[in-house]
Protein backbone atom coordinates (compact mmCIF):
# COMPACT_ATOMS: atom_id res chain seq x y z
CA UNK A 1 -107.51 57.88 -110.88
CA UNK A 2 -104.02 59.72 -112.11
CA UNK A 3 -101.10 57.85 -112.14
CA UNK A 4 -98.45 58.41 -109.15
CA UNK A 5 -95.33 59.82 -108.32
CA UNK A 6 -93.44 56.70 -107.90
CA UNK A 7 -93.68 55.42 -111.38
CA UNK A 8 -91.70 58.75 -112.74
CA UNK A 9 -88.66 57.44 -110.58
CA UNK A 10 -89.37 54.35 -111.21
CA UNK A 11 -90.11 53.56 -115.12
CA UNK A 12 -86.50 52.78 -116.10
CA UNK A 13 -86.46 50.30 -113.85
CA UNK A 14 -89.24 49.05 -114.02
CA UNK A 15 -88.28 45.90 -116.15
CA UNK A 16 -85.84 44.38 -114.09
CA UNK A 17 -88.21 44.69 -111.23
CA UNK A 18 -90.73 42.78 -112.48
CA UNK A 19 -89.00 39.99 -113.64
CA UNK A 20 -87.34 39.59 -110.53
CA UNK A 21 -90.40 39.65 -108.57
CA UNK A 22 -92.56 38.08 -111.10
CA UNK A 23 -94.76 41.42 -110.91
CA UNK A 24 -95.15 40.97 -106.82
CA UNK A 25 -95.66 43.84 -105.36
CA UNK A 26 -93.39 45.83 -102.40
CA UNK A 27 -94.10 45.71 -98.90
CA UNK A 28 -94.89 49.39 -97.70
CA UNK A 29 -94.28 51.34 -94.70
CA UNK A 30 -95.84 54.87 -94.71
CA UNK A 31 -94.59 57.09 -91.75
CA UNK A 32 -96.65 60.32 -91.16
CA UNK A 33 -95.10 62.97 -88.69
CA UNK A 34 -97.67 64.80 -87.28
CA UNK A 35 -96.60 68.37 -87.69
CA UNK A 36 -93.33 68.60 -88.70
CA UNK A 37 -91.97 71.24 -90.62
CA UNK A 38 -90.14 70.73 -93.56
CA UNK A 39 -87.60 72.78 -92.22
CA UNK A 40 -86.73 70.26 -89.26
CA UNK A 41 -85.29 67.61 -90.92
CA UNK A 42 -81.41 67.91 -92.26
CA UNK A 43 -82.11 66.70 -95.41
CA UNK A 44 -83.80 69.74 -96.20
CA UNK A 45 -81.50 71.92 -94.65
CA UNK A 46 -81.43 72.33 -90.90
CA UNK A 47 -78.18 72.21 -89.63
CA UNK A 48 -79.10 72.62 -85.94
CA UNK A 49 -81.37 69.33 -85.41
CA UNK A 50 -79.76 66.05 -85.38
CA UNK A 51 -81.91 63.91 -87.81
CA UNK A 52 -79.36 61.13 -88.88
CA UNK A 53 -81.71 58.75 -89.91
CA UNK A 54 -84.24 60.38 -91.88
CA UNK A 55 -81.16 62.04 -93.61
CA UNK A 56 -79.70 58.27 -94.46
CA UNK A 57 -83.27 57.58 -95.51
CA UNK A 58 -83.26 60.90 -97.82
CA UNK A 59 -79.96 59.46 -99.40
CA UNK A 60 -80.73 56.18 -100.05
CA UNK A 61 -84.02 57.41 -101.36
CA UNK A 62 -85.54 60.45 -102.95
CA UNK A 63 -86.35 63.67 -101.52
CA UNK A 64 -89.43 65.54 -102.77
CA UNK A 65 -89.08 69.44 -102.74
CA UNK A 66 -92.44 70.30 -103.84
CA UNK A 67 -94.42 67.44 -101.59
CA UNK A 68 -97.78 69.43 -100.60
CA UNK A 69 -100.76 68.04 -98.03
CA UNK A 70 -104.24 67.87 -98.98
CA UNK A 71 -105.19 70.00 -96.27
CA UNK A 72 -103.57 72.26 -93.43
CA UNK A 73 -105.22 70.76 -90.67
CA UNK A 74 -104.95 66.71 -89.69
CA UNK A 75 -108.61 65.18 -90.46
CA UNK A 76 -108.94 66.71 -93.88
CA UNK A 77 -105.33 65.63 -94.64
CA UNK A 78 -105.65 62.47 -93.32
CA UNK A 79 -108.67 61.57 -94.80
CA UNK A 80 -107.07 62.49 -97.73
CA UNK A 81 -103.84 60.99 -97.38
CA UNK A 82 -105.86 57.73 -96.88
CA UNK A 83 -108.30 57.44 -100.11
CA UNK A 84 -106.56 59.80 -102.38
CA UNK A 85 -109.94 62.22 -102.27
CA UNK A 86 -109.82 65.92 -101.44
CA UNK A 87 -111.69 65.61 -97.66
CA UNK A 88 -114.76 67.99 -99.27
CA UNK A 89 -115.66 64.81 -101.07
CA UNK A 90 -116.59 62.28 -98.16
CA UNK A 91 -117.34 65.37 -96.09
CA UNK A 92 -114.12 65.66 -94.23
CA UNK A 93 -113.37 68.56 -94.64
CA UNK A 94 -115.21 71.57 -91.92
CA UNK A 95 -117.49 74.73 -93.08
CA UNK A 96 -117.45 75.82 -89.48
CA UNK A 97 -114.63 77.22 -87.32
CA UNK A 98 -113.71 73.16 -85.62
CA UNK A 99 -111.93 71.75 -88.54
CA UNK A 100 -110.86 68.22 -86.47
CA UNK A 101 -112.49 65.99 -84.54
CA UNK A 102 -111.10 67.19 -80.35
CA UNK A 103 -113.60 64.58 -78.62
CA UNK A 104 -113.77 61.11 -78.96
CA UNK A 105 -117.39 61.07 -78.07
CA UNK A 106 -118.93 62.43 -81.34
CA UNK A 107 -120.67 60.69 -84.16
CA UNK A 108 -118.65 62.16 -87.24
CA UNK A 109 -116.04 60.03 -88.90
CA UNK A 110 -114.36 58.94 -92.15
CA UNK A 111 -117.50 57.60 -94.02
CA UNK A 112 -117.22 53.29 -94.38
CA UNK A 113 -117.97 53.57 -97.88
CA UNK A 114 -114.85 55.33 -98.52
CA UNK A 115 -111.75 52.85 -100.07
CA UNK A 116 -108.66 53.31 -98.15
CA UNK A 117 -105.09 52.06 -99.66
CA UNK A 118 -105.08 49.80 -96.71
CA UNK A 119 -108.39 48.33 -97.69
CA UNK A 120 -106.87 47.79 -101.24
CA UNK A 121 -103.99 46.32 -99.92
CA UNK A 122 -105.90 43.92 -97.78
CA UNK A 123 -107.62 43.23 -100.80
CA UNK A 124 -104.14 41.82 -102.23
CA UNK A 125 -103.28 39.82 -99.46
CA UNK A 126 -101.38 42.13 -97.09
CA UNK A 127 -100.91 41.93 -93.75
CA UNK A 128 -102.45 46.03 -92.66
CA UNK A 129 -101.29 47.90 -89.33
CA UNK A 130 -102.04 51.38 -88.12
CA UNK A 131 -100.02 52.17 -85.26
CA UNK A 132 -100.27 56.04 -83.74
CA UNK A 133 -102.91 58.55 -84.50
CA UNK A 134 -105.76 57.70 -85.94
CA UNK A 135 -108.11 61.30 -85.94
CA UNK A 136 -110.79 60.18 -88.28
CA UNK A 137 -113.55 59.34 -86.10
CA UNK A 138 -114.64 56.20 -84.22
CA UNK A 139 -118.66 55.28 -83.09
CA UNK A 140 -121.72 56.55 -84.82
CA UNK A 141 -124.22 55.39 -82.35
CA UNK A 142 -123.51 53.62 -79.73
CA UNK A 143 -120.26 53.58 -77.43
CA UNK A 144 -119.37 50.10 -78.62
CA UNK A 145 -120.20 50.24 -82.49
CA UNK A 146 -116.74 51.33 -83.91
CA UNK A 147 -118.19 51.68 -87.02
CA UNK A 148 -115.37 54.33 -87.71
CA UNK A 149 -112.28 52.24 -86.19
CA UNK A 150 -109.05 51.78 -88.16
CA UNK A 151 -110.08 48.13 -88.39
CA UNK A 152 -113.50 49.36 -90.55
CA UNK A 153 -111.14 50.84 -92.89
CA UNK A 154 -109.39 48.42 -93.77
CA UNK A 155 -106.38 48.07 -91.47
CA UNK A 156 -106.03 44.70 -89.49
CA UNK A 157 -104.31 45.70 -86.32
CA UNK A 158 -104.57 48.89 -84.82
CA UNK A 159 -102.41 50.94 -81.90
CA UNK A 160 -103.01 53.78 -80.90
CA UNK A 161 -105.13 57.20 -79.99
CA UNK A 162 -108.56 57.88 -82.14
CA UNK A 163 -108.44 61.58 -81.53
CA UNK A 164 -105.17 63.46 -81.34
CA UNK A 165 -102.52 64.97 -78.84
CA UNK A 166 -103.98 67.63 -76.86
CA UNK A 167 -103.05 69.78 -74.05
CA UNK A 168 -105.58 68.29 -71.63
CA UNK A 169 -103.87 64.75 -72.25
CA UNK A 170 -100.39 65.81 -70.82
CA UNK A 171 -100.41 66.57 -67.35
CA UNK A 172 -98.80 70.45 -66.66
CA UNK A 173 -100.04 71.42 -70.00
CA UNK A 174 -103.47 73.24 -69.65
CA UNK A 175 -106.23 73.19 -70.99
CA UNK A 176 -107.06 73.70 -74.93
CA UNK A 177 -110.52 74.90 -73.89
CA UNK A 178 -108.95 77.54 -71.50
CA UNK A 179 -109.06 79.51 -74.75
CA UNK A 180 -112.41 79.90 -74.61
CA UNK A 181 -112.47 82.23 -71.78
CA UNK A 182 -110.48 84.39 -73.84
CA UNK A 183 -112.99 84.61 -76.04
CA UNK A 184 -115.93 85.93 -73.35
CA UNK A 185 -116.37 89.52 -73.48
CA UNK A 186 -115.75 90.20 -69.31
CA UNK A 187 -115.80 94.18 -69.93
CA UNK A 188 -118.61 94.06 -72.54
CA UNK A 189 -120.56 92.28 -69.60
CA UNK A 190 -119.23 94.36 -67.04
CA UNK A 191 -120.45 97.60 -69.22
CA UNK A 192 -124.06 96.39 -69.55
CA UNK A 193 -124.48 94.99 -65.30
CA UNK A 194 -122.97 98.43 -64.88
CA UNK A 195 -125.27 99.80 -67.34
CA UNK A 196 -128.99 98.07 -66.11
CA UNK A 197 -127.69 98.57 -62.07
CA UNK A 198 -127.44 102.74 -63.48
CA UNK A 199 -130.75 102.59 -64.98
CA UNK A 200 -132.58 100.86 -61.67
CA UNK A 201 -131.18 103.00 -59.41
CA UNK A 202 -132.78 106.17 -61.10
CA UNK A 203 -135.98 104.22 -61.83
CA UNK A 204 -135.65 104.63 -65.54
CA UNK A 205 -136.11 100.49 -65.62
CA UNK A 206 -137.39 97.85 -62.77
CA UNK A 207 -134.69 94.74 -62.40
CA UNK A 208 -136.67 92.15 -60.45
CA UNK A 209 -134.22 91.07 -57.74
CA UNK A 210 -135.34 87.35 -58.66
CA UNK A 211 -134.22 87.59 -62.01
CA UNK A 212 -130.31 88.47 -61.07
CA UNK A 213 -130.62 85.77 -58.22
CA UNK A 214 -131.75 83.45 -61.10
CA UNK A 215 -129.18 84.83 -63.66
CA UNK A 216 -126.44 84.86 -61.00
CA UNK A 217 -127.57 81.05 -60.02
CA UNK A 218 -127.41 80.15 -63.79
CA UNK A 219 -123.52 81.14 -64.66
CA UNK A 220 -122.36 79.61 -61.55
CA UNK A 221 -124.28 76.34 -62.72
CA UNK A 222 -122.32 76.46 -65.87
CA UNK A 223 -119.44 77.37 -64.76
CA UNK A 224 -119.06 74.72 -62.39
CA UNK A 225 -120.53 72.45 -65.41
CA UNK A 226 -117.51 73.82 -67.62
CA UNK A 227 -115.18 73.45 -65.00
CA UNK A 228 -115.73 69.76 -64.79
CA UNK A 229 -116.29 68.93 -68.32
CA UNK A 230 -112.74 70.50 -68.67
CA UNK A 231 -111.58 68.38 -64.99
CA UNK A 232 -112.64 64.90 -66.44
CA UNK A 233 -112.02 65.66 -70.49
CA UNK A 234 -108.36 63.55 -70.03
CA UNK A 235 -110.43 60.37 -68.13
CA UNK A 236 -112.66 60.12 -71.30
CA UNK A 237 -110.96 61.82 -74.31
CA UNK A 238 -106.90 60.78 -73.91
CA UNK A 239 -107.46 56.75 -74.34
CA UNK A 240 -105.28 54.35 -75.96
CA UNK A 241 -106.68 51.56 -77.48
CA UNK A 242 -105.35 48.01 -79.07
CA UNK A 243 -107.54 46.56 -81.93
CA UNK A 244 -111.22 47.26 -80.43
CA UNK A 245 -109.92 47.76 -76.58
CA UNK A 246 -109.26 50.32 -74.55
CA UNK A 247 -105.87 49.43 -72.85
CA UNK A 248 -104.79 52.93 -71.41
CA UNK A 249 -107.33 55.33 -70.07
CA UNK A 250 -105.40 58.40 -69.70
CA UNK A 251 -102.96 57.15 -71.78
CA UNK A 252 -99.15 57.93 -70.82
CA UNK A 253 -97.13 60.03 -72.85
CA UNK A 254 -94.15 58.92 -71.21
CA UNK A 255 -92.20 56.14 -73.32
CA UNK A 256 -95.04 56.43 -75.86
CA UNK A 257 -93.32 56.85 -79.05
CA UNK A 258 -90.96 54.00 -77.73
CA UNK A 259 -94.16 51.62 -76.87
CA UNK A 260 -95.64 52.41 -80.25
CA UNK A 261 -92.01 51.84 -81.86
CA UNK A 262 -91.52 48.13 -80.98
CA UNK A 263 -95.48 47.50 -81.62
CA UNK A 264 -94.41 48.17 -84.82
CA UNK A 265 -91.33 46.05 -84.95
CA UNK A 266 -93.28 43.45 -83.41
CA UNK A 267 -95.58 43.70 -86.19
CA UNK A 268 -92.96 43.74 -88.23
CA UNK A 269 -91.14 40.71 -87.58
CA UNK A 270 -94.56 38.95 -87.14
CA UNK A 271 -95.19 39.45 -90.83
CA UNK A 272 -92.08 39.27 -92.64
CA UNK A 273 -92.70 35.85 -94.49
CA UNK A 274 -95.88 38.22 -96.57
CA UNK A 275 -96.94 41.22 -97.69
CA UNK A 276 -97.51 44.09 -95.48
CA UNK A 277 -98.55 47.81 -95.18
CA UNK A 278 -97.23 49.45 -92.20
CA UNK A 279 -99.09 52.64 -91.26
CA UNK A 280 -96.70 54.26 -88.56
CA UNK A 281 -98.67 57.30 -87.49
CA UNK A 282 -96.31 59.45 -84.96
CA UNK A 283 -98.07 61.06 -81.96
CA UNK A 284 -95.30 63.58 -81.75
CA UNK A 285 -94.77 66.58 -82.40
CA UNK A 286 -97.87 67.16 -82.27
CA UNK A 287 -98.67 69.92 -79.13
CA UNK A 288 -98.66 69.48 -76.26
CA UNK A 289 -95.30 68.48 -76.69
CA UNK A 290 -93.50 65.37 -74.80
CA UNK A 291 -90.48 63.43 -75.40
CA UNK A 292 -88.76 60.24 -73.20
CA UNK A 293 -86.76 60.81 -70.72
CA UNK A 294 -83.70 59.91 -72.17
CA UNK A 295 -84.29 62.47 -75.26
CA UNK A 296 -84.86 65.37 -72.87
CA UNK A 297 -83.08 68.16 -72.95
CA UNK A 298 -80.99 67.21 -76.02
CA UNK A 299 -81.68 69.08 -78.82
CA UNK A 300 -80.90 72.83 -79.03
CA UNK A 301 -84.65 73.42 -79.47
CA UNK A 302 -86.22 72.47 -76.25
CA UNK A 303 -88.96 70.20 -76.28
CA UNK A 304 -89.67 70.40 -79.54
CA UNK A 305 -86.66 69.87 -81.07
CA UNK A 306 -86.18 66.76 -78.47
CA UNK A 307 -89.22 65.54 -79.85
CA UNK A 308 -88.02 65.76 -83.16
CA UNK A 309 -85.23 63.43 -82.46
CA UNK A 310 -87.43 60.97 -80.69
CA UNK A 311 -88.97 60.36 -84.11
CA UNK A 312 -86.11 60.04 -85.81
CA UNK A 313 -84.82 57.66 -83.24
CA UNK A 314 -87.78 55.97 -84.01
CA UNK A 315 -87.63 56.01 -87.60
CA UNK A 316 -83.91 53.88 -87.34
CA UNK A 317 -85.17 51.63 -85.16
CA UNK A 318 -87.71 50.63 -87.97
CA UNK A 319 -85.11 50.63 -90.62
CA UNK A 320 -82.65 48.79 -88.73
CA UNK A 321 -85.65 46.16 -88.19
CA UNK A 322 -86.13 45.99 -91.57
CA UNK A 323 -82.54 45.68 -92.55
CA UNK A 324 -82.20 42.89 -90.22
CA UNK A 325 -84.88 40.74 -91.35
CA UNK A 326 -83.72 41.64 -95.16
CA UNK A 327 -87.03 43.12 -96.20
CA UNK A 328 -85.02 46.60 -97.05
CA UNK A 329 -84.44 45.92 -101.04
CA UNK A 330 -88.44 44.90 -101.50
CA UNK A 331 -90.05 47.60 -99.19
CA UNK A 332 -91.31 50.58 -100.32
CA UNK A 333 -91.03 53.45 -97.46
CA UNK A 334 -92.31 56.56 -97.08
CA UNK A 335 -92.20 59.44 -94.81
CA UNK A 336 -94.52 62.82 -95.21
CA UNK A 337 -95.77 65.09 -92.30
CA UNK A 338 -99.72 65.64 -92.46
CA UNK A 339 -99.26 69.45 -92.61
CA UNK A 340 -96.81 72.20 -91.96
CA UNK A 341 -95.54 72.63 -88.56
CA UNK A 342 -97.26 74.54 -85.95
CA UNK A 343 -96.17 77.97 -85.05
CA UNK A 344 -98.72 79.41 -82.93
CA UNK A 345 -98.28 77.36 -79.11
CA UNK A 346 -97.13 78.41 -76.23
CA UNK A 347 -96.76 76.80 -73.18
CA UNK A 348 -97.95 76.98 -69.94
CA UNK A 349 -94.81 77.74 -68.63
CA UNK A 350 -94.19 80.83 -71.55
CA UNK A 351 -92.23 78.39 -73.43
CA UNK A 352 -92.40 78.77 -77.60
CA UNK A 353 -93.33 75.41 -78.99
CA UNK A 354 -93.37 75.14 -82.44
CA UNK A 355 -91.57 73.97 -85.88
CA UNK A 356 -89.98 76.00 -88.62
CA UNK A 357 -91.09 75.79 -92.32
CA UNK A 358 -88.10 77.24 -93.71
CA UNK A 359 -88.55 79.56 -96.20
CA UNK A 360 -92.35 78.95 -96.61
CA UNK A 361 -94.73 81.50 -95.30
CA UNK A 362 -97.14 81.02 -92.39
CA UNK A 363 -97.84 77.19 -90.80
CA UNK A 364 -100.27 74.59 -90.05
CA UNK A 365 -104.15 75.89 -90.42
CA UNK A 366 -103.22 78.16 -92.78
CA UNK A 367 -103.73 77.64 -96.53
CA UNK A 368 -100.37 79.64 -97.30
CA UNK A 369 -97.26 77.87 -98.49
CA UNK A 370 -96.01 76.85 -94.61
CA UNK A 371 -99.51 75.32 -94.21
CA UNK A 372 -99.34 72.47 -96.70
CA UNK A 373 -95.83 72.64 -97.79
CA UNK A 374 -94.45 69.29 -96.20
CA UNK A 375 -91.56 66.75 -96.20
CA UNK A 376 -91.87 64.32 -98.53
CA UNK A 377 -89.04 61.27 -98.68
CA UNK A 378 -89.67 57.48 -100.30
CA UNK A 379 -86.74 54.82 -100.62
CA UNK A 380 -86.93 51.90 -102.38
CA UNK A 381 -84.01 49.64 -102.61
CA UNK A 382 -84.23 47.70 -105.46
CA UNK A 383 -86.22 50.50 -107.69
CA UNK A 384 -84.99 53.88 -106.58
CA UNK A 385 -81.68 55.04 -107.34
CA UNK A 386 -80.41 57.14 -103.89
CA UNK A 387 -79.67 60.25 -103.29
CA UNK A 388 -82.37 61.66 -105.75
CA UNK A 389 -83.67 65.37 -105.95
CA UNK A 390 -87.57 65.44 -106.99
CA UNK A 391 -88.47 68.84 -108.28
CA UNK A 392 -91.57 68.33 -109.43
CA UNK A 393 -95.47 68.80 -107.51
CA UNK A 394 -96.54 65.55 -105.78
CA UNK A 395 -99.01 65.46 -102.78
CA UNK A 396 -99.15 62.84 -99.90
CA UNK A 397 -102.46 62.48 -101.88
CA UNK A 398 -100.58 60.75 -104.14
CA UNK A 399 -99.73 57.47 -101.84
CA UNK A 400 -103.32 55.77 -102.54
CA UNK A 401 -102.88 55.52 -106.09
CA UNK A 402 -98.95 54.72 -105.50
CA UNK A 403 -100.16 51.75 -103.41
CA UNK A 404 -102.29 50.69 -106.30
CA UNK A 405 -99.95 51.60 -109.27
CA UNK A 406 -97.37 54.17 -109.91
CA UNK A 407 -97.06 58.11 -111.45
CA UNK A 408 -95.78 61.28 -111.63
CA UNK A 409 -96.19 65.12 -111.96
CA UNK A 410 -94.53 68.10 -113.24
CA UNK A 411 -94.00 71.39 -111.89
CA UNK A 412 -93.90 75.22 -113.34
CA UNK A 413 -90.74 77.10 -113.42
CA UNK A 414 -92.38 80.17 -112.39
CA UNK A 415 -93.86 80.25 -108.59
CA UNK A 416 -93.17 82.32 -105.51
CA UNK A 417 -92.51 80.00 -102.61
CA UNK A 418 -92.50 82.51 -100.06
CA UNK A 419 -96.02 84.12 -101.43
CA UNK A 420 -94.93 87.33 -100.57
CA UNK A 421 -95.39 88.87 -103.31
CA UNK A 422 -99.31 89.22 -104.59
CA UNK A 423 -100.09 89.27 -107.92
CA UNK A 424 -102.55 92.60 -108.93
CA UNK A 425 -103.94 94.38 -112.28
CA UNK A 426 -101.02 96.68 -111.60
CA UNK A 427 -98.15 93.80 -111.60
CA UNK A 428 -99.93 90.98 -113.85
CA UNK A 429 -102.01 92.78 -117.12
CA UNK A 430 -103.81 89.26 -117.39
CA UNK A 431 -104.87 89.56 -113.83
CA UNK A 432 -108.82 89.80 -115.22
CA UNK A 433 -108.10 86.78 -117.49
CA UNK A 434 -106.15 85.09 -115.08
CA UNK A 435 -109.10 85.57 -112.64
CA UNK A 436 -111.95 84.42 -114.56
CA UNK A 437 -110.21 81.04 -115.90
CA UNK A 438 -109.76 80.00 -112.47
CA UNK A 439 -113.37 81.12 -111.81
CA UNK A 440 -114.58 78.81 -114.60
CA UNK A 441 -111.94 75.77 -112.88
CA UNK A 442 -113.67 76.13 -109.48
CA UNK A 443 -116.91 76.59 -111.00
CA UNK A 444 -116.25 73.15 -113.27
CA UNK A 445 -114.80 71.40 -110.21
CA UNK A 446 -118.28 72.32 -108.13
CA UNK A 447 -120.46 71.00 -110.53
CA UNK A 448 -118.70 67.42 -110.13
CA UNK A 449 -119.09 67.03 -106.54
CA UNK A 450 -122.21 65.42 -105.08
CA UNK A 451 -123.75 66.48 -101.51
CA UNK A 452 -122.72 64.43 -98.92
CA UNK A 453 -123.13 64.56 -95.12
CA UNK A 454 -120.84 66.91 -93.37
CA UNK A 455 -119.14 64.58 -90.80
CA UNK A 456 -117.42 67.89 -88.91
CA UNK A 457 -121.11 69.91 -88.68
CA UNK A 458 -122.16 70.83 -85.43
CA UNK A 459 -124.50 68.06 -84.89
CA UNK A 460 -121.72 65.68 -85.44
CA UNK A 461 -119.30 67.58 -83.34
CA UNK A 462 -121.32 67.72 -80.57
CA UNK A 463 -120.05 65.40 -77.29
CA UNK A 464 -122.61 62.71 -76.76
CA UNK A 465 -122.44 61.17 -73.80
CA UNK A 466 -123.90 57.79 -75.05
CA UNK A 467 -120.79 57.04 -77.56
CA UNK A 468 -118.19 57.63 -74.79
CA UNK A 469 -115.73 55.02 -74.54
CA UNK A 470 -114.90 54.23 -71.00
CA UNK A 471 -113.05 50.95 -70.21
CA UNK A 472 -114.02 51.28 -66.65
CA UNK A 473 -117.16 52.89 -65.11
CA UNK A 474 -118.02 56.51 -64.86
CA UNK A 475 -117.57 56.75 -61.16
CA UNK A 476 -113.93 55.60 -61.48
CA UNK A 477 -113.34 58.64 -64.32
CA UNK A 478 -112.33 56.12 -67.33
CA UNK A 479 -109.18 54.76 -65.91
CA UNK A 480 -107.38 51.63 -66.64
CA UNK A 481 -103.92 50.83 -67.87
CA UNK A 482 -103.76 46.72 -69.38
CA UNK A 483 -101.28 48.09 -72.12
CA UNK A 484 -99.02 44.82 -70.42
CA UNK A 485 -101.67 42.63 -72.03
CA UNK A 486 -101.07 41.16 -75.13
CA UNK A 487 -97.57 43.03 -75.64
């Protein structure tokens, strides 16, 4: 395993830490933003969202300008992010056109023989929380097995959503799978009823009568199937869950961010006396889009940009948490996003939803610049000098070997940020050589990866039934809210 960014800030201070903590190691809390441009934050340049405490966190800290996600979508990145692997190694990462995991009801997950930094952390005695989105999988077999929960992977208490933020889970929204209609070809079927009704009439073929009736009978059936598989996909998909219950079935998206927010204080404060690794996983701003009511309608961005500031309301209440129980000078904190922002939603309503990526081209599921490019800021009080600039390549990749020691990376002096301007024989004479040498690197890198199972193939995408999660029964659609219990 390579070294990690953090030791390159930190190896000239590296002395006085350890004596002073007789080599203990920092607490950690790793926020991941799901979808937030690099472009949103201040700190990186926008003048037109209000992100005051990210900023403060930027200039107490470092900033990375060349952070980059393992992936442009969230399981690969995630998966990623979480054992320092590229996803095609524990089979994370998709061959087909479904790249993450949209039902909770599938058997695909993050493989339990892969180490997470949580696991390693455990390992050392630290208290281990994920709160937010998890989006790696959860049952194999049976409804009840978790054998891909947060708490299999090494985290001790979990909050939060297994799957991700869809449309379907916020009411007024749509549908995600509304796009599928957009996909049937109405004229193409038109054309050929059009086409065989032509031919019968003038006797050139024979249409038994029976077999439109049965036909006809058949695409109503699915229809109506597909209508209520899209009708009762919020009952069994949008659930919240604490540890190995399901407390929230729809979940709320109202006061979400806040709920999640002091879960994490409380965890927090309940840990302060010992080690911990905080996993805050935002929810937001992720589409479809929702903020609290009292962030509504101000930011000059509409919903997204409210959203925006949610988080970062967020983010100083868990500074201002930690500052209070003086845990700031010996806590290591990081904040990424798990991919490039989204550009291509719209809303229901005709509303644009989506981040900016400032000058980097294209956005999340995209392999361009915009896709992976992401923010990248770490502060650490009594290591890090503030207000530092880090120019060279890291990767969120780089957090699991962080966790377990510390390294850095350099960066050329010669790339194109924007990518908009493709290299060819014409403009590079090495182009051939160029080619072929990173031929041979893909062709080296093949031969070291052993077959695995593909957790995002068909078979494992496809809803089963049997592993729903329901914490009531069928009849009553999967609803329940108990998120008063144990809070």
């Amino acid at each position: 395993m390579k070294c990690a960014w953090i030791l390159y800030l930190c190896q000239m201070f590296l002395g006085a830490y350890s004596s002073s903590r007789e080599g203990k190691g920092p607490n950690f809390v790793l926020m991941m933003v799901d979808d937030l441009g690099i472009g949103d934050l201040g700190c990186y340049g926008n003048t037109t969202l209000r992100t005051p405490n990210i900023d403060r966190l930027a200039q107490e800290g470092a900033k990375m300008t060349q952070h980059i996600a393992a992936a442009p979508l969230c399981t690969p990145s995630r998966a990623a992010f979480l054992t320092g692997r590229y996803a095609v190694r524990s089979g994370m990462a998709s061959y087909g056109r479904v790249g993450v995991y949209i039902m909770s009801a599938v058997s695909g997950g993050l493989p339990t023989e892969e180490i997470t930094f949580a696991q390693l952390a455990k390992q050392q005695g630290y208290a281990t929380a994920l709160i937010g989105k998890w989006h790696l999988g959860l049952n194999c077999e049976k409804s009840d097995d978790l054998c891909h929960h947060p708490n299999r992977h090494g985290f001790d208490h979990f909050y939060g959503i297994t799957v991700t933020n869809l449309r379907d889970c916020q009411p007024g929204h749509g549908s995600i799978f509304i796009n599928v209609f957009s996909h049937i070809p109405y004229r193409s079927i038109g054309i050929g009823a059009a086409t065989l009704a032509f031919l019968h009439a003038f006797g050139i073929i024979a249409v038994s009568p029976k077999l439109v009736l049965n036909l006809g009978l058949l695409m109503v059936i699915l229809s109506a199937l597909f209508a209520g598989f899209v009708f009762t996909f919020p009952y069994f998909n949008c659930f919240l869950m604490r540890n190995q219950e399901i407390v929230e079935q729809p979940f709320l998206s109202e006061n979400l961010t806040q709920r999640m927010t002091y879960e994490a204080v409380e965890f927090l404060q309940r840990n302060s006396e010992r080690p911990f690794l905080l996993f805050f996983s935002f929810i937001q701003v992720h589409t479809a889009l929702f903020a609290s009511p009292e962030f509504r309608g101000r930011s000059q961005h509409g919903l997204y940009g409210d959203a925006v500031e949610e988080v970062d309301w967020s983010v100083g209440k868990i500074m201002e948490t930690l500052d209070s129980l003086g845990l700031s000078e010996n806590t290591l904190v990081y904040l990424t996003s798990d991919q490039g922002a989204h550009l291509e939603e719209i809303s229901v309503r005709g509303e644009v939803h989506r981040g900016w990526n400032g000058i980097y081209r294209a956005g999340k599921s995209t392999n361009w610049e915009g896709g992976i490019r992401v923010p990248g800021i770490v502060r650490w009080s009594q290591v890090i000098p503030g207000n530092k600039s880090i120019d060279e390549p890291t990767s969120n990749m780089d957090i699991f070997p962080t966790v377990a020691s510390l390294a850095g990376a350099r960066i050329p002096e010669d790339r194109d940020p924007s990518e908009s301007t493709p290299l060819t024989p014409q403009t590079e004479p090495e182009f051939h050589t160029i080619l072929e040498v990173m031929q041979q690197a893909v062709a080296r890198h093949t031969r070291t990866l052993t077959h695995v199972p593909d957790q995002l193939s068909p078979g494992n995408m496809l809803w089963k039934p049997w592993l729903q999660p329901c914490c009531s029964t069928l009849s009553q659609l999967c609803r329940c809210n108990r998120d008063h219990l144990g809070s």
